[in-house]
N, C-alpha and C. Protein backbone atom coordinates (compact mmCIF):
# COMPACT_ATOMS: atom_id res chain seq x y z
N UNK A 1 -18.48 1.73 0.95
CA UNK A 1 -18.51 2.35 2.26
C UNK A 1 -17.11 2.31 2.86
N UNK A 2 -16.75 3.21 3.88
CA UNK A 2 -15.37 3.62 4.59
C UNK A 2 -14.98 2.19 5.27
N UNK A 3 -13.84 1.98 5.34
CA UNK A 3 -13.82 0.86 6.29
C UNK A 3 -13.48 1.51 7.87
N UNK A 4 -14.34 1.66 8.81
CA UNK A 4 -13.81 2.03 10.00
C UNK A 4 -12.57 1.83 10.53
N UNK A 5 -12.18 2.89 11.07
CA UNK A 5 -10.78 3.06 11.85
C UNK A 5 -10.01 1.61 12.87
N UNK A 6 -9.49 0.45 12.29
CA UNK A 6 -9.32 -0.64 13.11
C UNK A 6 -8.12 -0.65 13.32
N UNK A 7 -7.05 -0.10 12.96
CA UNK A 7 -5.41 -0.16 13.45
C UNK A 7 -5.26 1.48 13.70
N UNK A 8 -3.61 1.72 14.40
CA UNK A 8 -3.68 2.87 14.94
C UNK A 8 -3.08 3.53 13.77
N UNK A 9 -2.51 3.01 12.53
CA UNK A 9 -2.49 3.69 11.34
C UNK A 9 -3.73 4.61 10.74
N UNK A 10 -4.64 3.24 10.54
CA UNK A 10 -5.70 4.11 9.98
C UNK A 10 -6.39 5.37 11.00
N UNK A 11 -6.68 4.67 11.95
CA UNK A 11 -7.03 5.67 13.05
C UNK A 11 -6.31 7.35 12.75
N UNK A 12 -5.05 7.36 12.55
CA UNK A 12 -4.33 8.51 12.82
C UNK A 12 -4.65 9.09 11.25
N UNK A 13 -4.49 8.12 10.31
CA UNK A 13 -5.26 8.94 8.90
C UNK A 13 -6.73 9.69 8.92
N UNK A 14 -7.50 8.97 9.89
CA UNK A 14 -8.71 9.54 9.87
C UNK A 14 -8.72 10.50 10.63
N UNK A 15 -7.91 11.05 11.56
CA UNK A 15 -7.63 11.93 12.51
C UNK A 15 -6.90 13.09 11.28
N UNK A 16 -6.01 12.73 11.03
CA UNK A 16 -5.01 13.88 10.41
C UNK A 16 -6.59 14.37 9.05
N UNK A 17 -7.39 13.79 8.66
CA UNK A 17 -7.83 14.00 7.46
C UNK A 17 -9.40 14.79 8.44
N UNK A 18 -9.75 14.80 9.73
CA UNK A 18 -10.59 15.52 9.99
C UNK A 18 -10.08 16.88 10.27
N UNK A 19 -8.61 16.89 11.05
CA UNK A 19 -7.93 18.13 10.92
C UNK A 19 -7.61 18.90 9.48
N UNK A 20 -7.30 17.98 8.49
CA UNK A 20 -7.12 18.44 7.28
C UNK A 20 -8.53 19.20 6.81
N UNK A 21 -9.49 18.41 6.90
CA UNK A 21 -10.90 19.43 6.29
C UNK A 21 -10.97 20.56 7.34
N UNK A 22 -10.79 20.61 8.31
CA UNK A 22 -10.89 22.08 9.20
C UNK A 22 -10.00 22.97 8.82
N UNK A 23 -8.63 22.73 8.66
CA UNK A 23 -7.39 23.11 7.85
C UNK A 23 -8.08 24.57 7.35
N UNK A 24 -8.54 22.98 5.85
CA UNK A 24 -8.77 23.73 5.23
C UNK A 24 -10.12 24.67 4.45
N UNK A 25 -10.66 24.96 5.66
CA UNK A 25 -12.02 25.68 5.51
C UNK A 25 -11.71 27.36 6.12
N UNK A 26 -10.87 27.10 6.93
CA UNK A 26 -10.29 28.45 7.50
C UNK A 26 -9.17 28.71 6.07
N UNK A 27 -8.56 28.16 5.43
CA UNK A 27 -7.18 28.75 4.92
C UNK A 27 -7.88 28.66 3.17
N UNK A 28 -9.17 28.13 3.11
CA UNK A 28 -9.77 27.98 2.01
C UNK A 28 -9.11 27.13 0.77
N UNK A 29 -8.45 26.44 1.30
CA UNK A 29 -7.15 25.75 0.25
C UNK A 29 -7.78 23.59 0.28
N UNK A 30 -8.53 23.74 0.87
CA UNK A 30 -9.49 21.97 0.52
C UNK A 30 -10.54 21.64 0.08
N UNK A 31 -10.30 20.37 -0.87
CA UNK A 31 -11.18 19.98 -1.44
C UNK A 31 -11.52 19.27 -1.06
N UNK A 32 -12.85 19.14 -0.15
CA UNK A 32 -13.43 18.66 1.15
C UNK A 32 -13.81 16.60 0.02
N UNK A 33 -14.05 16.62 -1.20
CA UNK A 33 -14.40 15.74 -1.41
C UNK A 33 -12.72 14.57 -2.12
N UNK A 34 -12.09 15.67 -2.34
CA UNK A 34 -10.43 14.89 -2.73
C UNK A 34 -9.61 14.38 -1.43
N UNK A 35 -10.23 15.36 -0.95
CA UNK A 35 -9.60 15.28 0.93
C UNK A 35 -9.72 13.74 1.19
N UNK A 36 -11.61 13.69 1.46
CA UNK A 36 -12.21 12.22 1.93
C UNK A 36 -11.58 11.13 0.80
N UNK A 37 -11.44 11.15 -0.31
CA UNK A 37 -11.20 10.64 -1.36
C UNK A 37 -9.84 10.07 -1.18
N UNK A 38 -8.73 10.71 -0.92
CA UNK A 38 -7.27 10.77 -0.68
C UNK A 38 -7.26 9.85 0.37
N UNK A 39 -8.18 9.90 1.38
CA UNK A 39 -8.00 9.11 2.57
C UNK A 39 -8.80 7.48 2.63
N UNK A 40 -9.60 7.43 1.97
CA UNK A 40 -10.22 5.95 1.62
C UNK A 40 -11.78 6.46 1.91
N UNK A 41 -12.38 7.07 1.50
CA UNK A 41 -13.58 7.83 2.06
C UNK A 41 -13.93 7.17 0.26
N UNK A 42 -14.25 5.54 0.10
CA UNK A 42 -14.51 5.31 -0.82
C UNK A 42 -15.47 5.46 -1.82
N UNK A 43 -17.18 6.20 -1.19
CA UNK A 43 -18.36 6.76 -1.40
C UNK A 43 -17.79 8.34 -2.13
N UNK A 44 -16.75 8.60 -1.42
CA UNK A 44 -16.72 10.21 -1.49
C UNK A 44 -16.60 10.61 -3.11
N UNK A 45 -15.55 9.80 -4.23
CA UNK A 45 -16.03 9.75 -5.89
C UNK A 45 -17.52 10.30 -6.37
N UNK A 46 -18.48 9.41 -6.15
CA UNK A 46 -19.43 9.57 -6.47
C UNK A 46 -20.40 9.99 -5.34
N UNK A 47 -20.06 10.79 -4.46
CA UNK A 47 -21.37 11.38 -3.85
C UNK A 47 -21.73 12.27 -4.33
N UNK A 48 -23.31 12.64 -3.85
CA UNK A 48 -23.55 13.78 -4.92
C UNK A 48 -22.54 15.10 -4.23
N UNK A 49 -22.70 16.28 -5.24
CA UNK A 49 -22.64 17.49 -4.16
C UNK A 49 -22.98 18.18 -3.31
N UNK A 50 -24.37 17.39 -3.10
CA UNK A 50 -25.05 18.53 -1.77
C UNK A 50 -24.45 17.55 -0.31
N UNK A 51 -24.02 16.08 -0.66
CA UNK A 51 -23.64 15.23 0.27
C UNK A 51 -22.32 16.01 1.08
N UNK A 52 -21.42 15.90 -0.12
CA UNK A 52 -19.91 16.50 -0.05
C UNK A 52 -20.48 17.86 0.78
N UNK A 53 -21.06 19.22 0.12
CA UNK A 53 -21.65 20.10 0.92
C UNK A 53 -21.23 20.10 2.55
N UNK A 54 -22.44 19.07 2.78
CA UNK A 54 -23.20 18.85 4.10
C UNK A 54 -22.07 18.25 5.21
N UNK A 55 -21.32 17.92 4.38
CA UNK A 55 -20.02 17.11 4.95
C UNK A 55 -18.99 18.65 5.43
N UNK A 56 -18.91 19.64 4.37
CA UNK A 56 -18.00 20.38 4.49
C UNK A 56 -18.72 21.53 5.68
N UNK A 57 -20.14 21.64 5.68
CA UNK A 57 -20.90 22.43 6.86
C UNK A 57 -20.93 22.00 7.68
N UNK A 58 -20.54 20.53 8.26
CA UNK A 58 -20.88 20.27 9.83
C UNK A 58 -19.15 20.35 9.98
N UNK A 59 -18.41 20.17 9.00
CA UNK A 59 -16.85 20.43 9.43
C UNK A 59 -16.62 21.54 10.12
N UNK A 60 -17.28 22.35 9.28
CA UNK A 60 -17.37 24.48 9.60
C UNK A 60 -17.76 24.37 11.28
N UNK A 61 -19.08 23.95 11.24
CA UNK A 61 -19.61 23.96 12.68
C UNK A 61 -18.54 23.15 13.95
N UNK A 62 -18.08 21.97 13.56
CA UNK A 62 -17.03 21.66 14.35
C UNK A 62 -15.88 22.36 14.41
N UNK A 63 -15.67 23.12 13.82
CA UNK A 63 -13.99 24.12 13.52
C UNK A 63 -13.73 24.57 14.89
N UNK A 64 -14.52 25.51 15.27
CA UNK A 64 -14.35 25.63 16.53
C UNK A 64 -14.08 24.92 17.82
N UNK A 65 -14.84 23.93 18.00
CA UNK A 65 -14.36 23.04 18.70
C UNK A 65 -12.72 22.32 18.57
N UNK A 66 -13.32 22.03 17.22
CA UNK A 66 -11.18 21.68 16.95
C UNK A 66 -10.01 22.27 17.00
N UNK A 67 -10.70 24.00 17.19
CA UNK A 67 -9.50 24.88 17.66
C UNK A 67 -9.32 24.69 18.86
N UNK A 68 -10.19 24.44 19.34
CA UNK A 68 -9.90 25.03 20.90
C UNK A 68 -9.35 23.33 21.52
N UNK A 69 -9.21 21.87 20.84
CA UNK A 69 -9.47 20.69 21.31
C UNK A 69 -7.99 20.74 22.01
N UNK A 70 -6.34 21.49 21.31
CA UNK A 70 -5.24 21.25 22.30
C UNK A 70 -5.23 21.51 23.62
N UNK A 71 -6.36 22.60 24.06
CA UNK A 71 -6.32 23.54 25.24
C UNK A 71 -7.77 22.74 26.54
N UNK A 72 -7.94 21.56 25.41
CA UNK A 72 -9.59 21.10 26.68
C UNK A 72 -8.78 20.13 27.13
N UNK A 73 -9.60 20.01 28.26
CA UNK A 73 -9.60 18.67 29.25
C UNK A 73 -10.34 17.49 28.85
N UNK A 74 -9.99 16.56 29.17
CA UNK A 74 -10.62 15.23 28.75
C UNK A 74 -11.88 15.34 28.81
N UNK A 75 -12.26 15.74 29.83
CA UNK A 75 -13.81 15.94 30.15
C UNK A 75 -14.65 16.40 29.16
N UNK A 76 -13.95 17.95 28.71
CA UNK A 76 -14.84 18.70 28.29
C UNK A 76 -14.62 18.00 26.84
N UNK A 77 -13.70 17.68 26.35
CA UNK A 77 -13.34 17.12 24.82
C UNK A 77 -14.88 15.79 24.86
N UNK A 78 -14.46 15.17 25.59
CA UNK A 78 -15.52 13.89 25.41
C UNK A 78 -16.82 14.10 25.77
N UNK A 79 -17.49 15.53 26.41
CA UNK A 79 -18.61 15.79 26.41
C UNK A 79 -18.73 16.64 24.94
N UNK A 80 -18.06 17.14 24.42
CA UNK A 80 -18.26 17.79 22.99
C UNK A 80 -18.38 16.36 21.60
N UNK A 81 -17.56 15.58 21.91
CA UNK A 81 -17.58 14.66 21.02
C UNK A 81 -19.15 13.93 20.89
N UNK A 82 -19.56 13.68 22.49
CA UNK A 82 -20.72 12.76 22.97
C UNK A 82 -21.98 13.30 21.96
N UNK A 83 -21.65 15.18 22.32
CA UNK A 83 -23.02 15.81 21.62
C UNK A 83 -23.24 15.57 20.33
N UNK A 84 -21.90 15.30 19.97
CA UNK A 84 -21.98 15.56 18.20
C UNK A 84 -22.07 13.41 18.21
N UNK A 85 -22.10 13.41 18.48
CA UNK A 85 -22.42 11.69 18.44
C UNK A 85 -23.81 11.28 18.00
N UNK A 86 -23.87 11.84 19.14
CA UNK A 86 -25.90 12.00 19.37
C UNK A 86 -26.23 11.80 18.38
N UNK A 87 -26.10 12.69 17.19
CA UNK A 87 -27.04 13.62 16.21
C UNK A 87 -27.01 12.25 15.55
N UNK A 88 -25.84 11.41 15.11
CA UNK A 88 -25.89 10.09 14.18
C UNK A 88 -26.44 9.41 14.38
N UNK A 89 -27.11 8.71 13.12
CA UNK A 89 -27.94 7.75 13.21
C UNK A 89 -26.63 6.03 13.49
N UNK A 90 -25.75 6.16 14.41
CA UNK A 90 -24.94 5.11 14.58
C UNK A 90 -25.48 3.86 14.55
N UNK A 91 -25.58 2.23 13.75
CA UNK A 91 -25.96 1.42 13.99
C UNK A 91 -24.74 0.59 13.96
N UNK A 92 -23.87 0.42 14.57
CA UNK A 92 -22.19 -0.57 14.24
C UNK A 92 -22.50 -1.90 14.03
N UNK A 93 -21.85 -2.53 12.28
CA UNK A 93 -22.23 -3.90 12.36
C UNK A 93 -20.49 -4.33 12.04
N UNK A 94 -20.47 -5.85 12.31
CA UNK A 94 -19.44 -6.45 11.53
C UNK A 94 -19.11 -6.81 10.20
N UNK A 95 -18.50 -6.49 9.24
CA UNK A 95 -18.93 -6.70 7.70
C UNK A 95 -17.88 -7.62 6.92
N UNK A 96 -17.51 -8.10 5.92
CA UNK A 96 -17.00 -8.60 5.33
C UNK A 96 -16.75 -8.44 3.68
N UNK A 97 -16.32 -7.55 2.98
CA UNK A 97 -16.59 -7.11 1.61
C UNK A 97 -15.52 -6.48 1.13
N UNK A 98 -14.95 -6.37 0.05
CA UNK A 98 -13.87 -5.91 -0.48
C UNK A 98 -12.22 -6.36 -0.57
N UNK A 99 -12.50 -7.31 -0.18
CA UNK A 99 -10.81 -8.12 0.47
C UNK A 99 -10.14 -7.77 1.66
N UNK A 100 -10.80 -7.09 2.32
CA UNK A 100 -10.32 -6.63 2.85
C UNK A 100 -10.37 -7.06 4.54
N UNK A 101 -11.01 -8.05 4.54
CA UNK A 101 -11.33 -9.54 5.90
C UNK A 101 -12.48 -8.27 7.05
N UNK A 102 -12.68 -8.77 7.84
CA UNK A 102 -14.03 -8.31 8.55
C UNK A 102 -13.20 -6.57 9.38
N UNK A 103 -14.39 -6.32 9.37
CA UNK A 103 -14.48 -4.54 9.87
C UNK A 103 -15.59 -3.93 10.39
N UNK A 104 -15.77 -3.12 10.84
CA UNK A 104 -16.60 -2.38 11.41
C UNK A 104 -17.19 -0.89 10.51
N UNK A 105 -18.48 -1.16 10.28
CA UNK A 105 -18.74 0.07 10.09
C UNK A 105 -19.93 0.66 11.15
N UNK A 106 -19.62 1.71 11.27
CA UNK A 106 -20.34 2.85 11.91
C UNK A 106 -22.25 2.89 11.77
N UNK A 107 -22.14 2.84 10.29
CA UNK A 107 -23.31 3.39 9.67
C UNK A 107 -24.40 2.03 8.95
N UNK A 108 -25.16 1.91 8.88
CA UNK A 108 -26.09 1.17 7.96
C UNK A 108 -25.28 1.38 6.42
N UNK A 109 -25.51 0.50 5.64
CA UNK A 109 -24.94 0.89 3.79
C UNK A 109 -25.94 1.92 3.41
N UNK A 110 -27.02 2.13 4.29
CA UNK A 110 -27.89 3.15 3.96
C UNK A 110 -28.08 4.42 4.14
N UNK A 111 -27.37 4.79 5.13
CA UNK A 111 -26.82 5.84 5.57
C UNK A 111 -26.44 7.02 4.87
N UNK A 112 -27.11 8.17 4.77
CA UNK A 112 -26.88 9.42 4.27
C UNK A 112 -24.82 9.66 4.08
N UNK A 113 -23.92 9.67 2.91
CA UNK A 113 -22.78 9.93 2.86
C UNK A 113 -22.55 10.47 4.15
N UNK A 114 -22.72 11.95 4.59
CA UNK A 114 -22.46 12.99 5.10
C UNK A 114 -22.63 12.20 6.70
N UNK A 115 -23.19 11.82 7.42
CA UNK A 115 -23.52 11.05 8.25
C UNK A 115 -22.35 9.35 8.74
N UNK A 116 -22.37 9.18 7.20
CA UNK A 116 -21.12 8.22 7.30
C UNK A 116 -19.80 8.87 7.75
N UNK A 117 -19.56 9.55 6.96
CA UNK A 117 -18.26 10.31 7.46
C UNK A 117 -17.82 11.02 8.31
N UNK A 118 -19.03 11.64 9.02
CA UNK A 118 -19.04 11.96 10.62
C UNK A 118 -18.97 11.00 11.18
N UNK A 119 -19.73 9.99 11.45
CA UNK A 119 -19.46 8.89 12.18
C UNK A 119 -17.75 8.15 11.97
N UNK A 120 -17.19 7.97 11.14
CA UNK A 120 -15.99 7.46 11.26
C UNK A 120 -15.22 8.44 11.42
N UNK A 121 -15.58 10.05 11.24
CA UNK A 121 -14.62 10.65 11.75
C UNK A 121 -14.69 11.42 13.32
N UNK A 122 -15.87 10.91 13.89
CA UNK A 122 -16.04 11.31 15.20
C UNK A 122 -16.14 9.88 15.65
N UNK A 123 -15.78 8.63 15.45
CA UNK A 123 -15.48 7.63 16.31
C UNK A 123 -14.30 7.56 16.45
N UNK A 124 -13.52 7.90 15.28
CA UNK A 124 -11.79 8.20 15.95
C UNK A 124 -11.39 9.00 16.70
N UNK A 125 -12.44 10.12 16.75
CA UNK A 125 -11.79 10.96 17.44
C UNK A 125 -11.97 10.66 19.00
N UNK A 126 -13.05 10.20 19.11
CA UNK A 126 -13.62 9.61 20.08
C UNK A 126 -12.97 8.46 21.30
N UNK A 127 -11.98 7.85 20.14
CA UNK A 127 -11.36 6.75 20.66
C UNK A 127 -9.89 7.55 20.91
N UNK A 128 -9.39 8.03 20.25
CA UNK A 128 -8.20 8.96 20.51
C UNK A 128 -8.47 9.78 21.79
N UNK A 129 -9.54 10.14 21.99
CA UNK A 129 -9.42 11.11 23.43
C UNK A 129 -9.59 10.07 24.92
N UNK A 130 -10.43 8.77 24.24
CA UNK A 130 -10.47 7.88 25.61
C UNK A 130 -9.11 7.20 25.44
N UNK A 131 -8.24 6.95 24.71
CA UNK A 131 -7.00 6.46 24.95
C UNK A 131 -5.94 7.22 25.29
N UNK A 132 -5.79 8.76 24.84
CA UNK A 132 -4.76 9.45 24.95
C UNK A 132 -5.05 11.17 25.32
N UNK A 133 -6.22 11.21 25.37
CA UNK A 133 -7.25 12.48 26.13
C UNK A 133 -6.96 13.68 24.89
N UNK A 134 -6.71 14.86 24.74
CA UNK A 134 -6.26 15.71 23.59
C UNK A 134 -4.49 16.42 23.61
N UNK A 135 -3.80 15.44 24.73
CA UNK A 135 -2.44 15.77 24.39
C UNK A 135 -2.12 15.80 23.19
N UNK A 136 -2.44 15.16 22.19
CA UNK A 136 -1.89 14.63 20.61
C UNK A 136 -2.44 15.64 19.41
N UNK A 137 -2.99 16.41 20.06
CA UNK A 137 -3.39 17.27 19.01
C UNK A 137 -2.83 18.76 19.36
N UNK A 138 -2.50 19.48 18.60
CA UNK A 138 -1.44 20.69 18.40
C UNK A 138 -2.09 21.91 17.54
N UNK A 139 -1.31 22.99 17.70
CA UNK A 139 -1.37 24.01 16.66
C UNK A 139 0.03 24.55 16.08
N UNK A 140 -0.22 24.52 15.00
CA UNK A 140 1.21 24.98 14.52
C UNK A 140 2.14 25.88 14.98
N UNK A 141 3.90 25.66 15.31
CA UNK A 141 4.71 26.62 15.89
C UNK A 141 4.72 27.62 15.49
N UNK A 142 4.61 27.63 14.14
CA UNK A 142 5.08 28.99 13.56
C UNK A 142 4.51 29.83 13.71
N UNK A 143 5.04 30.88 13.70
CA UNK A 143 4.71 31.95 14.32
C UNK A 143 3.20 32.98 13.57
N UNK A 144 3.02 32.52 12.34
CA UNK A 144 1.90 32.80 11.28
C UNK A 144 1.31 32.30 11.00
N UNK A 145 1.10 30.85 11.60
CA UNK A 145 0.78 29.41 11.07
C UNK A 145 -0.58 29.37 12.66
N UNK A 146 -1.74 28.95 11.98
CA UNK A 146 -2.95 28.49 13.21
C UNK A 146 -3.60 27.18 12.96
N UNK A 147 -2.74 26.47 11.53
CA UNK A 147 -3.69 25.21 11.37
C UNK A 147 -3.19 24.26 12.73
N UNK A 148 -4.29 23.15 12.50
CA UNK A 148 -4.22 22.20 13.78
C UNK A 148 -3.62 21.11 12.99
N UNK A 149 -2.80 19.67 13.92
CA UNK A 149 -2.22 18.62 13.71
C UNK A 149 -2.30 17.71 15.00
N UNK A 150 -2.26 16.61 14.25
CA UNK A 150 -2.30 15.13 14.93
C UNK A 150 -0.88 14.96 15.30
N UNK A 151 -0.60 14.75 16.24
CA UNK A 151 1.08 14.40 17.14
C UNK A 151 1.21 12.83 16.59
N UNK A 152 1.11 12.28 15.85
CA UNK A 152 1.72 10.83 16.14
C UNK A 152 2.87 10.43 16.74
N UNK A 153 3.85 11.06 16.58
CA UNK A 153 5.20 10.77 16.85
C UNK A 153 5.12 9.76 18.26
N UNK A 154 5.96 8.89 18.61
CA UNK A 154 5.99 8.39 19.61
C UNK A 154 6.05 9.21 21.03
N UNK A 155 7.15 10.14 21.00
CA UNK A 155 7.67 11.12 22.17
C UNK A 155 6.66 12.44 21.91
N UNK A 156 5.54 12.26 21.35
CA UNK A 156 5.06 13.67 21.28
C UNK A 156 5.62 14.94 20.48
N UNK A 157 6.79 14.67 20.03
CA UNK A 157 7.44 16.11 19.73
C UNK A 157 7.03 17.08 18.98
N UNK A 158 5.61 16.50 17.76
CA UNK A 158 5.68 17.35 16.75
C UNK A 158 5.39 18.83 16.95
N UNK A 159 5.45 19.93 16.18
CA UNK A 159 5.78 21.23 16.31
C UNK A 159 4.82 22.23 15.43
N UNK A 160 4.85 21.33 13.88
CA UNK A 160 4.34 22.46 12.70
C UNK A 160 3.75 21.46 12.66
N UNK A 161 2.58 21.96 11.46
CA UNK A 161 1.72 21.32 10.92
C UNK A 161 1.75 20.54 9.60
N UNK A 162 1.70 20.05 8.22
CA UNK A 162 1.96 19.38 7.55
C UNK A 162 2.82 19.98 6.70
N UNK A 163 2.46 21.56 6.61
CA UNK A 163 3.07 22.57 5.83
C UNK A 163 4.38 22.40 5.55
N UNK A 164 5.44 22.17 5.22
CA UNK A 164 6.57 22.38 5.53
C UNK A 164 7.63 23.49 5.53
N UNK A 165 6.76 24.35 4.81
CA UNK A 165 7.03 25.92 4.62
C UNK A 165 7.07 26.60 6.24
N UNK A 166 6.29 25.83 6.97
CA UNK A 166 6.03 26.34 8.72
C UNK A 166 7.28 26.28 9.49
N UNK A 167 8.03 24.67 9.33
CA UNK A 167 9.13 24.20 10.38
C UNK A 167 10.16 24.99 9.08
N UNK A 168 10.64 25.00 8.21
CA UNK A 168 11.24 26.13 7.26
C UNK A 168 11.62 27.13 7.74
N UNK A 169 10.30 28.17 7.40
CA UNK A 169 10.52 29.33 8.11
C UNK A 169 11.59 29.47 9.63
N UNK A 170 10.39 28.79 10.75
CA UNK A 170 10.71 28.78 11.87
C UNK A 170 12.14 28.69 11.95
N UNK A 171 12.80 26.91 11.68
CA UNK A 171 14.46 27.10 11.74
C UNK A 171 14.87 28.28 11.30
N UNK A 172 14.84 28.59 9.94
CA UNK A 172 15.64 29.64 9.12
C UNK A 172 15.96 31.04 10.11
N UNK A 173 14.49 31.76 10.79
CA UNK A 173 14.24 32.65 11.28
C UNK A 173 15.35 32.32 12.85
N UNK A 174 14.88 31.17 13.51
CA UNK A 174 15.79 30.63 14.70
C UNK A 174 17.26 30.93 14.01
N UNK A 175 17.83 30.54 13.52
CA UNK A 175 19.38 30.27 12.83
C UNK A 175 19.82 31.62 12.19
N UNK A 176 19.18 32.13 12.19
CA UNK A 176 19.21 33.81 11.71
C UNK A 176 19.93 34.24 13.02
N UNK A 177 18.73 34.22 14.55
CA UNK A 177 18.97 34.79 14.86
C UNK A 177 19.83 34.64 15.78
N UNK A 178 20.22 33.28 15.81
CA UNK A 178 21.47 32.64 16.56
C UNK A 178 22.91 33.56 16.45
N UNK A 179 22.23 33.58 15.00
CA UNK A 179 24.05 33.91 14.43
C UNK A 179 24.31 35.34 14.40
N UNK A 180 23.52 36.20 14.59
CA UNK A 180 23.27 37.68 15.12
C UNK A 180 23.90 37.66 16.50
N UNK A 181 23.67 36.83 17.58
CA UNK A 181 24.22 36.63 18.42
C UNK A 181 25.73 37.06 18.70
């Protein structure tokens, strides 16, 4: 099972990796189960496929919401989060297993995959909007570019999205047209 989000590292992995499956359901370029996998989504190996599925359809259904999450107000962000809360069967215990010294999980060990991974990925998000509301989340500068991103940076600055082909472009096109000038 996942180890819940307990430092602001992991936190921001589980953030960047719920933006990453929305990513990539619009741009069709993720593998919703390498994704979870890549990120410590340690069940995600061996779940079946209708799990992985079910995981990648309630992503779809949240997409929308995650487009629109740079442009909401605290309010409305944490009444959208609340609804989708609901639906989980949340039971939070303290655990101890893997070397990894005590943690929190979300879910019962019994817990439907798909259900697990909503829950740790809508308790971060959850906690990210009561600590820092949806300033920290973005849409890409570039000018062709609509995926979404997690701001970690300290000062807020970030711009593009993971792409790097995005902040690329952008300078190149800027510095072009400087020098036209």
């Amino acid at each position: 099972m996942y180890v819940a989000s307990v430092t602001e590292s992991e936190a921001r992995i589980t953030l960047e990796t719920l933006l990453e499956l929305s990513n990539g359901l619009t741009d069709e370029s993720s593998d919703t189960r390498s994704t979870l996998d890549d990120a410590g989504f340690s069940r995600a190996a061996e779940a079946s496929e209708a799990s992985v599925q079910r995981v990648t359809q309630r992503i779809a259904a949240m997409t929308p919401f995650l487009t629109e999450l740079p442009d909401l107000d605290i309010d409305t962000a944490a009444a959208k989060v609340t609804e989708e809360l609901i639906e989980i069967p949340i039971t939070p215990s303290i655990v101890d297993h893997g070397g990894v010294g005590h943690h929190i999980h979300w879910t019962p060990a019994t817990a439907k995959f798909d259900d697990q991974v909503m829950a740790d990925l809508l308790m971060a998000l959850a906690q990210e909007i009561c600590d820092n509301g949806t300033i920290r989340f973005g849409r890409c500068g570039a000018d062709d570019c609509e995926r979404l991103f997690y701001d970690a940076t300290r000062n807020r600055s970030k711009r593009f999205c993971s792409d790097p082909r995005c902040a690329s472009r952008t300078h190149t096109a800027d510095h072009r047209a400087r020098k036209r000038r």
